[in-house]
N, C-alpha and C. Protein backbone atom coordinates (compact mmCIF):
# COMPACT_ATOMS: atom_id res chain seq x y z
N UNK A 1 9.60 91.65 6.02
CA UNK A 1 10.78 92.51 5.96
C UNK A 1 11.26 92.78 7.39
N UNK A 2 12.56 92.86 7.60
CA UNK A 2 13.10 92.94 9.08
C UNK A 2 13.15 93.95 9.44
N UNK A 3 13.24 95.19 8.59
CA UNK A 3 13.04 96.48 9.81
C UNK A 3 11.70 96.60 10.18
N UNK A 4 11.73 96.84 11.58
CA UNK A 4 10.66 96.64 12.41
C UNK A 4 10.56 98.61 12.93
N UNK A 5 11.01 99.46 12.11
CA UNK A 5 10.71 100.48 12.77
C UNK A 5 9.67 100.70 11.57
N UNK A 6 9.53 99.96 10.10
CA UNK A 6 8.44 100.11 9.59
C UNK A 6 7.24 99.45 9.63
N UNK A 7 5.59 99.84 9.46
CA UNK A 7 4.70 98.89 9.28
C UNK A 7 4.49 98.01 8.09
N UNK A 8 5.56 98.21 7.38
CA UNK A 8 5.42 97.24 6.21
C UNK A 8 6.18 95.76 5.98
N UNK A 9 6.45 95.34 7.22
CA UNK A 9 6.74 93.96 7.57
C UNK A 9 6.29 93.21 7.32
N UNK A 10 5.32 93.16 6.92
CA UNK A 10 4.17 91.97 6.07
C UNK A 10 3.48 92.13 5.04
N UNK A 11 3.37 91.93 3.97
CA UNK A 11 2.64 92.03 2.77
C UNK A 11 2.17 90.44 2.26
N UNK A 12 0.57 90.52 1.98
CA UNK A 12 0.22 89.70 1.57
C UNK A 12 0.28 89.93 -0.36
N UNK A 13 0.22 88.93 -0.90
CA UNK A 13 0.11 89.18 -2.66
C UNK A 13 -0.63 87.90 -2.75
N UNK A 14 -1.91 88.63 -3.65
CA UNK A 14 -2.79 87.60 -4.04
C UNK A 14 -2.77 87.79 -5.46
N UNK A 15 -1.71 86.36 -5.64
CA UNK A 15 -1.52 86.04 -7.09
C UNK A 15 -3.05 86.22 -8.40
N UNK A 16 -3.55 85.57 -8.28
CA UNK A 16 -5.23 85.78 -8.65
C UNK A 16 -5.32 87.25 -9.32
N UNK A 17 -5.65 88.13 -8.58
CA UNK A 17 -5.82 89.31 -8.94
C UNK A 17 -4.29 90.36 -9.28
N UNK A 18 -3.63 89.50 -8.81
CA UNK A 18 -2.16 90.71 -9.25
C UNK A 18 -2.02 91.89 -8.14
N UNK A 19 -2.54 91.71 -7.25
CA UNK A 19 -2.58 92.70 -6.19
C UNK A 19 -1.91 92.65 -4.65
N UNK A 20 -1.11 93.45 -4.37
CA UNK A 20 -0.70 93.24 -3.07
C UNK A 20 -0.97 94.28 -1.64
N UNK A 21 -1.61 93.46 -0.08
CA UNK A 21 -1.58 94.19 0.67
C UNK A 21 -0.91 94.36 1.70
N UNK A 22 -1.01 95.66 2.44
CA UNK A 22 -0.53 95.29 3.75
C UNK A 22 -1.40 95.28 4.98
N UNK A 23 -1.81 94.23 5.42
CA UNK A 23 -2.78 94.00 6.48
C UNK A 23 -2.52 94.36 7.63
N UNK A 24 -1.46 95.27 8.37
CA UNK A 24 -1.09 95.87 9.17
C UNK A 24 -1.12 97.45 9.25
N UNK A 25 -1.51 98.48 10.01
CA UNK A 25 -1.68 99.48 10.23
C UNK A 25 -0.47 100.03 10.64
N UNK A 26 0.18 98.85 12.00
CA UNK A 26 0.59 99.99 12.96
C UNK A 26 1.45 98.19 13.45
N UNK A 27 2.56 98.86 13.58
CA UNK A 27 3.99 97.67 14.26
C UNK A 27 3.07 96.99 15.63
N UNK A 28 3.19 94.92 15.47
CA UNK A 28 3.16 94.64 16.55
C UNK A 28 4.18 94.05 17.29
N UNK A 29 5.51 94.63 16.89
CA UNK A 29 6.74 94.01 17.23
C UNK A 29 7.33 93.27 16.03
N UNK A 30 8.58 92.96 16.60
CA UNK A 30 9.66 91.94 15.37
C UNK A 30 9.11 90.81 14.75
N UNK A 31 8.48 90.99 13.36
CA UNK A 31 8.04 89.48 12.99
C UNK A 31 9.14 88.73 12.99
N UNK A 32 8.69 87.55 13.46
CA UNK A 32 10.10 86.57 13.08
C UNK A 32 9.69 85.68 11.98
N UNK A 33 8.05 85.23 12.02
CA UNK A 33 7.93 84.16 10.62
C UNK A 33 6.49 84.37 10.71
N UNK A 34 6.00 83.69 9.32
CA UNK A 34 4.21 83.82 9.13
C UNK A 34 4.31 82.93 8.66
N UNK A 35 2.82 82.35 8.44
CA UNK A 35 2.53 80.95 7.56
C UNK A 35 0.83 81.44 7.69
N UNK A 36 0.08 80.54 6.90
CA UNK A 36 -0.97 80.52 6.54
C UNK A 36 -1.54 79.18 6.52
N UNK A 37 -3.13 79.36 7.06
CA UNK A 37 -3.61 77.86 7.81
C UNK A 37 -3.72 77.20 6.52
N UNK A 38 -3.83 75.85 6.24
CA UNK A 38 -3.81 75.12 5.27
C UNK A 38 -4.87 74.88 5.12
N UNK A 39 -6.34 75.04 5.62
CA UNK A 39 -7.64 74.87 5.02
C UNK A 39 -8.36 76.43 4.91
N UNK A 40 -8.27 76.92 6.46
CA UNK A 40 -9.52 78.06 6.66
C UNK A 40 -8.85 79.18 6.26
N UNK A 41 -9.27 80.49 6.13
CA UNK A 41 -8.53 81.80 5.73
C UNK A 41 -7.42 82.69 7.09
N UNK A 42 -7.12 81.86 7.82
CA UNK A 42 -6.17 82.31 8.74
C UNK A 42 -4.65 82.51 8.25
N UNK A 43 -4.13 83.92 8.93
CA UNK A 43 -2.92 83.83 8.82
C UNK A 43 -2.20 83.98 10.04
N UNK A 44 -1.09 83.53 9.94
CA UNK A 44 -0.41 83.13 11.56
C UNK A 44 0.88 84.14 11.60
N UNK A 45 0.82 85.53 13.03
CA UNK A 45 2.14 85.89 12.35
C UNK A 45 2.71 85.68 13.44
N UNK A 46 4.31 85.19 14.13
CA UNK A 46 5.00 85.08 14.73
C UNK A 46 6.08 85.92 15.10
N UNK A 47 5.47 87.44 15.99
CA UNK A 47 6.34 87.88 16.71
C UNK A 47 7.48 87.56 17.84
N UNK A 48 8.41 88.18 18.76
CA UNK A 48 9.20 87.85 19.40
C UNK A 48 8.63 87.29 20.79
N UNK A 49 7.52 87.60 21.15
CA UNK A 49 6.62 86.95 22.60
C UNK A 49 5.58 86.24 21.77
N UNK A 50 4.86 86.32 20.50
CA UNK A 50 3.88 86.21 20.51
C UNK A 50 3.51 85.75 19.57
N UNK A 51 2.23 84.62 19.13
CA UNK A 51 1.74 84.47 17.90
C UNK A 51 0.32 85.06 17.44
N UNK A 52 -0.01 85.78 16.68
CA UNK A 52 -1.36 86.62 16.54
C UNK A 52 -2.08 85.56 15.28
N UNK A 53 -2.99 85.27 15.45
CA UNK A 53 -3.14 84.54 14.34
C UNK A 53 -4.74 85.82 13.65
N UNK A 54 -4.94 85.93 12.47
CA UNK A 54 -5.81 86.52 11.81
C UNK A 54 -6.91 86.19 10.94
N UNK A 55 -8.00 85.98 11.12
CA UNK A 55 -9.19 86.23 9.81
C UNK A 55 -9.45 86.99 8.36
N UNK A 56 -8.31 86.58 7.83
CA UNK A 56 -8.30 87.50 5.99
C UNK A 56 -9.78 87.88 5.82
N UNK A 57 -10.43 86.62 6.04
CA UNK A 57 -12.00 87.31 5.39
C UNK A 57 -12.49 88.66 6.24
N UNK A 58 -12.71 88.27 7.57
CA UNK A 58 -13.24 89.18 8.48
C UNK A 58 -12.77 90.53 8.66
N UNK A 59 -11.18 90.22 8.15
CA UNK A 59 -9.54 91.26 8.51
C UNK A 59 -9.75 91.44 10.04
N UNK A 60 -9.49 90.79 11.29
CA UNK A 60 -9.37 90.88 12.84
C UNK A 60 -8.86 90.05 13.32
N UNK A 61 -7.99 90.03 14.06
CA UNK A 61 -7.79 89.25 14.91
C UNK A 61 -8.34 88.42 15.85
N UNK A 62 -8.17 87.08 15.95
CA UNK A 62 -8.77 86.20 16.05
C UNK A 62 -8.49 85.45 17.78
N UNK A 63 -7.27 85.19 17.51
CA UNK A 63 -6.53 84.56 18.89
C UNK A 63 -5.19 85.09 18.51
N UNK A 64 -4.76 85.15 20.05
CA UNK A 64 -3.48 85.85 20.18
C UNK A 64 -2.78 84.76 21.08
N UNK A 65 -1.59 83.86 20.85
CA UNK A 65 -0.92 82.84 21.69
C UNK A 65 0.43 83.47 22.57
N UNK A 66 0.10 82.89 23.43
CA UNK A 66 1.69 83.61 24.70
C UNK A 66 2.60 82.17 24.49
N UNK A 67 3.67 82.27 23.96
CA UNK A 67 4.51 81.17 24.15
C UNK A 67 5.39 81.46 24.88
N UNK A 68 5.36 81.56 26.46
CA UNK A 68 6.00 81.82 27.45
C UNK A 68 7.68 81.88 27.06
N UNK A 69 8.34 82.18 26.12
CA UNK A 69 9.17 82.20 25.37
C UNK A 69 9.85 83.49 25.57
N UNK A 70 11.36 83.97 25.52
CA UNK A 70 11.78 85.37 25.43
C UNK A 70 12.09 85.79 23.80
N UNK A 71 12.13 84.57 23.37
CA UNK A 71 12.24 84.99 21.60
C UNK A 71 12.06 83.80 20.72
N UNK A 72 10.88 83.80 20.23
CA UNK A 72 9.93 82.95 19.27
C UNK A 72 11.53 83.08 17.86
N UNK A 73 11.66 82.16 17.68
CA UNK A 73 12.41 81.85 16.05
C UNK A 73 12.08 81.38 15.03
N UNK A 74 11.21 80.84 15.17
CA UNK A 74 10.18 79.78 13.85
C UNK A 74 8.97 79.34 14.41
N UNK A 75 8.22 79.12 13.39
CA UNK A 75 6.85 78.37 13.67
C UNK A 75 6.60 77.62 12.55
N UNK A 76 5.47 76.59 12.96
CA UNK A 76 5.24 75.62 11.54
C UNK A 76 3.22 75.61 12.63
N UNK A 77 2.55 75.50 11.28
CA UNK A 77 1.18 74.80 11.44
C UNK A 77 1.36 73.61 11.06
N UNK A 78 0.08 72.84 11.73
CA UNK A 78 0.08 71.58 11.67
C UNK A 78 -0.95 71.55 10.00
N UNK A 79 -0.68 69.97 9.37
CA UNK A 79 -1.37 69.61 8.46
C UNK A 79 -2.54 70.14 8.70
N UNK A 80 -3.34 69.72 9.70
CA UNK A 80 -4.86 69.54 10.13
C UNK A 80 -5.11 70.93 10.24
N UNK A 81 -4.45 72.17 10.43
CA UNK A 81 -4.50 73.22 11.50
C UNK A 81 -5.07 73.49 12.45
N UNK A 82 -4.92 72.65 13.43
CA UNK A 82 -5.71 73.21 15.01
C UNK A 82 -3.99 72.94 16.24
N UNK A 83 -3.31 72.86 15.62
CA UNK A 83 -2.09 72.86 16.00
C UNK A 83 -0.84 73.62 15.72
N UNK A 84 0.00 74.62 16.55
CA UNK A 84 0.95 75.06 16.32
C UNK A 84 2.55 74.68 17.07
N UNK A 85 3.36 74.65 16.38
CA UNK A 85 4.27 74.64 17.01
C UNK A 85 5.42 75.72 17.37
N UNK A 86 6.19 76.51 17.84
CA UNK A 86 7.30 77.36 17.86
C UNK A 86 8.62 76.89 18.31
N UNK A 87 9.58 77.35 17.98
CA UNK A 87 10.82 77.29 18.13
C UNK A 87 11.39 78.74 19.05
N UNK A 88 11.94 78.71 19.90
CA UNK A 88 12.84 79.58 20.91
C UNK A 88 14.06 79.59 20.88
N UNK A 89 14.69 80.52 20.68
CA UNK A 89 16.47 81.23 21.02
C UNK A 89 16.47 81.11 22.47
N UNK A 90 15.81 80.60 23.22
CA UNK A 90 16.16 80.20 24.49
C UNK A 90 15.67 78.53 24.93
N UNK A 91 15.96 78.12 23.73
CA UNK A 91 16.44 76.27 23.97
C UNK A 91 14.78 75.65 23.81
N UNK A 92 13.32 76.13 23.85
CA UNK A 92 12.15 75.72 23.81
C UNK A 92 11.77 75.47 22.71
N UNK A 93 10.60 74.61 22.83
CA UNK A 93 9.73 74.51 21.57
C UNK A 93 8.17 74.27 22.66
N UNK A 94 7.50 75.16 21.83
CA UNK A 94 6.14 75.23 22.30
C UNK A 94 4.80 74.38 21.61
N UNK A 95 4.06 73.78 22.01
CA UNK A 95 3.23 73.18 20.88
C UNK A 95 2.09 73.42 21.43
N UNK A 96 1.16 74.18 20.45
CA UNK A 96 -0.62 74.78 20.95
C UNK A 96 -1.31 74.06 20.14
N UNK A 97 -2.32 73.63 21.15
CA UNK A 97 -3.69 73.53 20.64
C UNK A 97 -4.75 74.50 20.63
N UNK A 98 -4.76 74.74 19.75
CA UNK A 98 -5.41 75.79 19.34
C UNK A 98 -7.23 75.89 19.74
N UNK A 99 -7.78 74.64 20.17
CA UNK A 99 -9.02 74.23 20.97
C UNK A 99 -8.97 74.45 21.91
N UNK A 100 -7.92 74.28 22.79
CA UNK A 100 -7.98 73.99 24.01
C UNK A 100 -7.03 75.63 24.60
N UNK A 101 -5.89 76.00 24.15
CA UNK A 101 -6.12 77.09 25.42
C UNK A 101 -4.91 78.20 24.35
N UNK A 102 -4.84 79.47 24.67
CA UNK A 102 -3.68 79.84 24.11
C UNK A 102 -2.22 80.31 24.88
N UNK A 103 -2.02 79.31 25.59
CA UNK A 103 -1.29 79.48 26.06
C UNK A 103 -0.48 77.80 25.69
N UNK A 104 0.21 77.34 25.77
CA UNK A 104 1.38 76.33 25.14
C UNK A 104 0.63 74.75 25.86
N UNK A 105 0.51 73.79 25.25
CA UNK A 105 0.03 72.42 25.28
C UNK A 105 0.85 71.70 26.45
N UNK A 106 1.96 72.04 25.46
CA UNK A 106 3.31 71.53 26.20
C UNK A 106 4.70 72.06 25.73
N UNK A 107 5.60 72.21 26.38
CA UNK A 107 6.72 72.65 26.56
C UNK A 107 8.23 71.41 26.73
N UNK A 108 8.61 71.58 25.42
CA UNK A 108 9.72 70.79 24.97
C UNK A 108 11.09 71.43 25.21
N UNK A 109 11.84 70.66 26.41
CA UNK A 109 13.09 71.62 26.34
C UNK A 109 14.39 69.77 25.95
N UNK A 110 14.48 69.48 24.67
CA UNK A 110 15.69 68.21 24.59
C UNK A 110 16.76 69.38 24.00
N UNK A 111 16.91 70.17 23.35
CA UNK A 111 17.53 70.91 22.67
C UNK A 111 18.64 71.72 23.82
N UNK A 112 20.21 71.93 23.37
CA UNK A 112 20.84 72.59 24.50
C UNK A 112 20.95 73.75 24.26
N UNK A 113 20.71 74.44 22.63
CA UNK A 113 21.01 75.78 22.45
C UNK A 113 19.95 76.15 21.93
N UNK A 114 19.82 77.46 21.60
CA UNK A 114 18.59 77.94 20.07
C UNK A 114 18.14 76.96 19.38
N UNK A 115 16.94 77.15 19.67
CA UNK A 115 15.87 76.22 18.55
C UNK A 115 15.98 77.42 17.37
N UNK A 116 16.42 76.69 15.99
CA UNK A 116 16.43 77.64 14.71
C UNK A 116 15.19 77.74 13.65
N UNK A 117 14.55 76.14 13.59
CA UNK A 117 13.31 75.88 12.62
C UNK A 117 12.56 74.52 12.94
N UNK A 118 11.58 74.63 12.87
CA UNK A 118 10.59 73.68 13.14
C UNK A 118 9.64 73.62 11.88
N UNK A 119 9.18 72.45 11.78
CA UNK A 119 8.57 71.61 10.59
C UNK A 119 7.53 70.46 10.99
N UNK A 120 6.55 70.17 11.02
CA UNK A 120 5.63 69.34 10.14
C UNK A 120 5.75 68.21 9.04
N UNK A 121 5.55 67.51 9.15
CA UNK A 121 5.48 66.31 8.11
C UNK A 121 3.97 66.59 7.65
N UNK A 122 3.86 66.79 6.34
CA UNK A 122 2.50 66.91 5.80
C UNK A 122 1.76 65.87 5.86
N UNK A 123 2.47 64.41 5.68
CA UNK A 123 1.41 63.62 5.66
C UNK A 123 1.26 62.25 7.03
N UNK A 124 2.61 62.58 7.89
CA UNK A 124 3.40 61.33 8.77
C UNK A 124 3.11 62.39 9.50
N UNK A 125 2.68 61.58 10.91
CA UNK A 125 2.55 62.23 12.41
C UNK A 125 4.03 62.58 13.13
N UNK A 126 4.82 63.25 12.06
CA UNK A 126 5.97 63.76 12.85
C UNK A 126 6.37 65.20 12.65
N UNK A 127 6.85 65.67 13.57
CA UNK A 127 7.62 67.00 13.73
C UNK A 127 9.01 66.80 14.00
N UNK A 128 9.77 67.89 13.58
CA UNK A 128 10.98 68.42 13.65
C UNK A 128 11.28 69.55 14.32
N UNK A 129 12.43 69.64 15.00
CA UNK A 129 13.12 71.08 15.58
C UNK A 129 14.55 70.86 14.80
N UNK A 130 15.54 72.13 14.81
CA UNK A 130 16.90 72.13 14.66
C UNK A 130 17.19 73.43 15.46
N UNK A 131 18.60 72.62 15.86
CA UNK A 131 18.90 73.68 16.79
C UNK A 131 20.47 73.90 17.00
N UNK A 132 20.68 75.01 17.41
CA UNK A 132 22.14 75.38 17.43
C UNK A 132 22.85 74.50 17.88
N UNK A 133 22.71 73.36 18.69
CA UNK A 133 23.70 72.25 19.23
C UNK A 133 24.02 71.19 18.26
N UNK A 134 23.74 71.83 17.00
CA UNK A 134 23.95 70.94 15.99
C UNK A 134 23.21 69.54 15.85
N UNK A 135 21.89 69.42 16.20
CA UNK A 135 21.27 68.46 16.54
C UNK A 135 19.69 68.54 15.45
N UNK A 136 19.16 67.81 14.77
CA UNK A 136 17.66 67.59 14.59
C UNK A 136 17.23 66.52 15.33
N UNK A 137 16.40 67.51 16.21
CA UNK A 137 15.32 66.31 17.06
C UNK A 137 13.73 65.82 16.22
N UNK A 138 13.64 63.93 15.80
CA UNK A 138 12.20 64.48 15.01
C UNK A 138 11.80 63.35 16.82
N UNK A 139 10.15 63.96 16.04
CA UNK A 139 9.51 63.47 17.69
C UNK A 139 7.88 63.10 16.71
N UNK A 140 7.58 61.99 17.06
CA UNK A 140 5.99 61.60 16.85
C UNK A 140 4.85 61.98 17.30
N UNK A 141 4.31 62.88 16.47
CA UNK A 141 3.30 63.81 17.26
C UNK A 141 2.19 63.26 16.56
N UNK A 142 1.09 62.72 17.47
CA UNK A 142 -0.19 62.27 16.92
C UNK A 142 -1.18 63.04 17.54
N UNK A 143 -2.18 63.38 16.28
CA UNK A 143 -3.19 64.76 16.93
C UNK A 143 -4.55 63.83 16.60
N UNK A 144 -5.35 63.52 17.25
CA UNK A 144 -6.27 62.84 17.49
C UNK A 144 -7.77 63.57 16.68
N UNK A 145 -8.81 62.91 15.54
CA UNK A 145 -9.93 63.20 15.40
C UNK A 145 -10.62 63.35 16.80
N UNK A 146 -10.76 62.82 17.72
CA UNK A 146 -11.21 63.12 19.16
C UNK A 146 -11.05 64.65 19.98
N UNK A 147 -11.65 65.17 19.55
CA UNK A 147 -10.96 66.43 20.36
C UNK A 147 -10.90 66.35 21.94
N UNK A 148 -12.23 65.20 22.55
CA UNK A 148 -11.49 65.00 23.98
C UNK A 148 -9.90 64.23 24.47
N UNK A 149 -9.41 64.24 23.47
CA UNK A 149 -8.20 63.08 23.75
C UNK A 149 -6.67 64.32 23.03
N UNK A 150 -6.24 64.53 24.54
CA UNK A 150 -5.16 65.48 24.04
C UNK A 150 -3.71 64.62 23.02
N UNK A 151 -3.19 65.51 22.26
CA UNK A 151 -1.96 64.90 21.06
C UNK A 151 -1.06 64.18 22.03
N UNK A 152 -0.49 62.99 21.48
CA UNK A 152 0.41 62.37 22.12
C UNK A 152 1.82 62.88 21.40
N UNK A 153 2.95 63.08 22.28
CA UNK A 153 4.09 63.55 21.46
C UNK A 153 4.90 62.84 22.31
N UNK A 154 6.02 62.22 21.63
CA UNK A 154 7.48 61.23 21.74
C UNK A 154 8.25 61.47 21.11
N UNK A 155 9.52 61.94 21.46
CA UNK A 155 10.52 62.10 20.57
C UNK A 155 11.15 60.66 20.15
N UNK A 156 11.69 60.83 19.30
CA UNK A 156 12.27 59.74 18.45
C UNK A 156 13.55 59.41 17.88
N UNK A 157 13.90 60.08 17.56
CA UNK A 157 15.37 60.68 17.19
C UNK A 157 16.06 61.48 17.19
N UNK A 158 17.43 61.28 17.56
CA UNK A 158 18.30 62.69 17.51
C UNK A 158 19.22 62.68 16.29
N UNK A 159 19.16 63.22 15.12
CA UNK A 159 20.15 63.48 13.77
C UNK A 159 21.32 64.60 14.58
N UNK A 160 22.06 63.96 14.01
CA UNK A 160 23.66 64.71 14.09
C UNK A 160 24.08 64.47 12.92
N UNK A 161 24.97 65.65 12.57
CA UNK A 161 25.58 65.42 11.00
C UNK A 161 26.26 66.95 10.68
N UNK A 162 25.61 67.74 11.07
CA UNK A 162 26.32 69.07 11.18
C UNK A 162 27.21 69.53 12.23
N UNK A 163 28.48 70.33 11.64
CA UNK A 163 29.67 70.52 12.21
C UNK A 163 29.40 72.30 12.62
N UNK A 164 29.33 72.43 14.25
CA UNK A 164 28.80 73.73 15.00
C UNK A 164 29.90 74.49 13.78
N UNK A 165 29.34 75.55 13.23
CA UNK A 165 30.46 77.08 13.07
C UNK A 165 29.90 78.56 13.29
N UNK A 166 31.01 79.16 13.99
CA UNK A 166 30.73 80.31 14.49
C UNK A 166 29.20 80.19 15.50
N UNK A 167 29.57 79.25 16.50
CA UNK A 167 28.47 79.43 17.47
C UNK A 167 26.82 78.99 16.59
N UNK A 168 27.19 78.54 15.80
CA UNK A 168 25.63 78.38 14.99
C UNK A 168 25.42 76.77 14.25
N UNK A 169 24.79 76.01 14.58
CA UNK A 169 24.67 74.28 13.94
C UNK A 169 23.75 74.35 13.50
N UNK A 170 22.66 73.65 13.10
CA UNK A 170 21.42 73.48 12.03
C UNK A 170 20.59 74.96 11.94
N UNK A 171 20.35 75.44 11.01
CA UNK A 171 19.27 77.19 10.92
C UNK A 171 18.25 76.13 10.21
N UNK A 172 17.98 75.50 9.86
CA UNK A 172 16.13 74.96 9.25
C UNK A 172 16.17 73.73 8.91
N UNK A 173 15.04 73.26 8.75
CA UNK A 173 14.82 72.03 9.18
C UNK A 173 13.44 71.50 7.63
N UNK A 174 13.06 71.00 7.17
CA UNK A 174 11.88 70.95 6.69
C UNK A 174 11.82 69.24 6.00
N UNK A 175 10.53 68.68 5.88
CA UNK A 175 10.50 67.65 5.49
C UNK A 175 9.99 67.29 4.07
N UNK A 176 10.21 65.69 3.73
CA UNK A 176 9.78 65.65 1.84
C UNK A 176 8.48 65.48 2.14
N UNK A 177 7.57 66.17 0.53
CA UNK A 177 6.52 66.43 0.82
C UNK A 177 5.58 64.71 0.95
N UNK A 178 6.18 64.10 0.30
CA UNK A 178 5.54 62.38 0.77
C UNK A 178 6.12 61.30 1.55
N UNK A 179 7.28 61.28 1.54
CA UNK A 179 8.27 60.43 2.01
C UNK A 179 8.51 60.92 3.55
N UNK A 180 9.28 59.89 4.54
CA UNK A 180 9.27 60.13 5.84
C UNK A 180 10.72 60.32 5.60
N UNK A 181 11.21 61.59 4.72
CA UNK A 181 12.78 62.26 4.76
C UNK A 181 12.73 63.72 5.68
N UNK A 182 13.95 63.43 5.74
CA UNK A 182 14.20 65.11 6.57
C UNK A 182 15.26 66.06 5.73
N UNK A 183 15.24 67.23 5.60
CA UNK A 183 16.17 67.86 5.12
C UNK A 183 16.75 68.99 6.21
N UNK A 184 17.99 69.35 6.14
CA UNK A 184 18.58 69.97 7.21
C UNK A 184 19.66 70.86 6.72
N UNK A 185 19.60 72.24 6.94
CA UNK A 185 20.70 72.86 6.61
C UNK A 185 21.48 73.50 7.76
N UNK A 186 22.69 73.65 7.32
CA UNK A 186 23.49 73.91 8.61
C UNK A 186 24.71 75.76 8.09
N UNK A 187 24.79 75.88 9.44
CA UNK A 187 25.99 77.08 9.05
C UNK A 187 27.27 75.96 8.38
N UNK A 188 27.25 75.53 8.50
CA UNK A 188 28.59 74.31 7.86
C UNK A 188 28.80 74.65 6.35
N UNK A 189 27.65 74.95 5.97
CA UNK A 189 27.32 74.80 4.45
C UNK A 189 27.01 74.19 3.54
N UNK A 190 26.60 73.34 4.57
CA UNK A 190 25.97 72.05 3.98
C UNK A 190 24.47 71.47 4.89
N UNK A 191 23.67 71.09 3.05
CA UNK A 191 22.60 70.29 3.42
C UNK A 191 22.48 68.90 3.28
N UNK A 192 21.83 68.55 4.71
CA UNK A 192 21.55 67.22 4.70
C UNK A 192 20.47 66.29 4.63
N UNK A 193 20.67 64.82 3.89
CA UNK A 193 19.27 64.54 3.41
C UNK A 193 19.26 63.57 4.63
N UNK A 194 18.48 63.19 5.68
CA UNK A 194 18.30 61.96 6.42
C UNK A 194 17.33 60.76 6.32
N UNK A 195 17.22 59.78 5.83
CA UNK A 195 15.96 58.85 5.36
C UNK A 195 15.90 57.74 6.71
């Protein structure tokens, strides 16, 4: 929930039991997005500096990421989860390894305006950004069984197809859950399929 003068910005609901909580006490700033790790019991929340990631079982905080960023806009986990990525209203995209340090892997600036949403390919070594310049950048990100051997990342393509309105071009980005498609929505009002 977006007001941030309350602590009830996050609620978990665990379908199972019919029950819902709030795992927060006390405001750690503007959430902008959450997601949840795809194997272990972590949840990832994405404030305006910051990503806190959490232990459901334990309930504590776990690691806390600085994405040298002035305003985090999206995040996506990786398939594997030992990888994060973020999106910035100041043209960045951040990508952590979550082994190696919490502070940003590497720092992606192809984008000319607001990064709006970032995505994962569940099963293809690619990622996505979209961003206000009316642009989806996907880029080949390979994360290595080796943990001595850091992810290789290449961008790959630039999609155009959305028409800028009111200062705003692609808001999200997400991919098909088997196929190497992209989907893209835009302030235009229109979504696009790219194969």
């Amino acid at each position: 929930m977006p007001d941030h003068s309350s602590n009830l910005q996050v609620l978990i609901h665990q379908v199972s039991r019919r029950r819902s909580q709030n795992p927060f006490r006390k405001n750690k700033g503007l959430v902008q997005s959450v997601s949840f790790h795809p194997v272990r019991p972590y949840f990832f929340v994405a404030t305006q500096r910051s990503v806190r990631i959490y232990n459901l079982v334990k309930q504590e905080m776990t690691k806390k990421l600085q994405a040298n960023s002035k305003w985090i806009s999206s995040m996506a986990v990786h398939p594997g989860g030992d990888h994060v990525i973020c999106g910035s209203y100041d043209c960045r995209l951040s990508w952590f390894d979550l082994d190696l340090s919490t502070k940003p892997y590497r720092m992606l600036r192809h984008h000319k305006k607001a990064v709006r949403g970032v995505a994962y390919h569940r099963l293809y070594p690619l990622f996505a950004s979209a961003s206000d310049d009316g642009s989806v950048i996907v880029c080949h990100g390979t994360v290595y069984n080796d943990l001595l051997q850091n992810p290789l990342i290449v961008p790959v393509k630039v999609l155009r197809g959305h028409v800028i309105t009111h200062d705003l071009g692609v808001l999200d980005v997400t991919f098909h859950p088997t196929q190497p498609w992209i989907f893209s929505s835009g302030a235009d009002a229109s979504i696009r399929l790219f194969t």
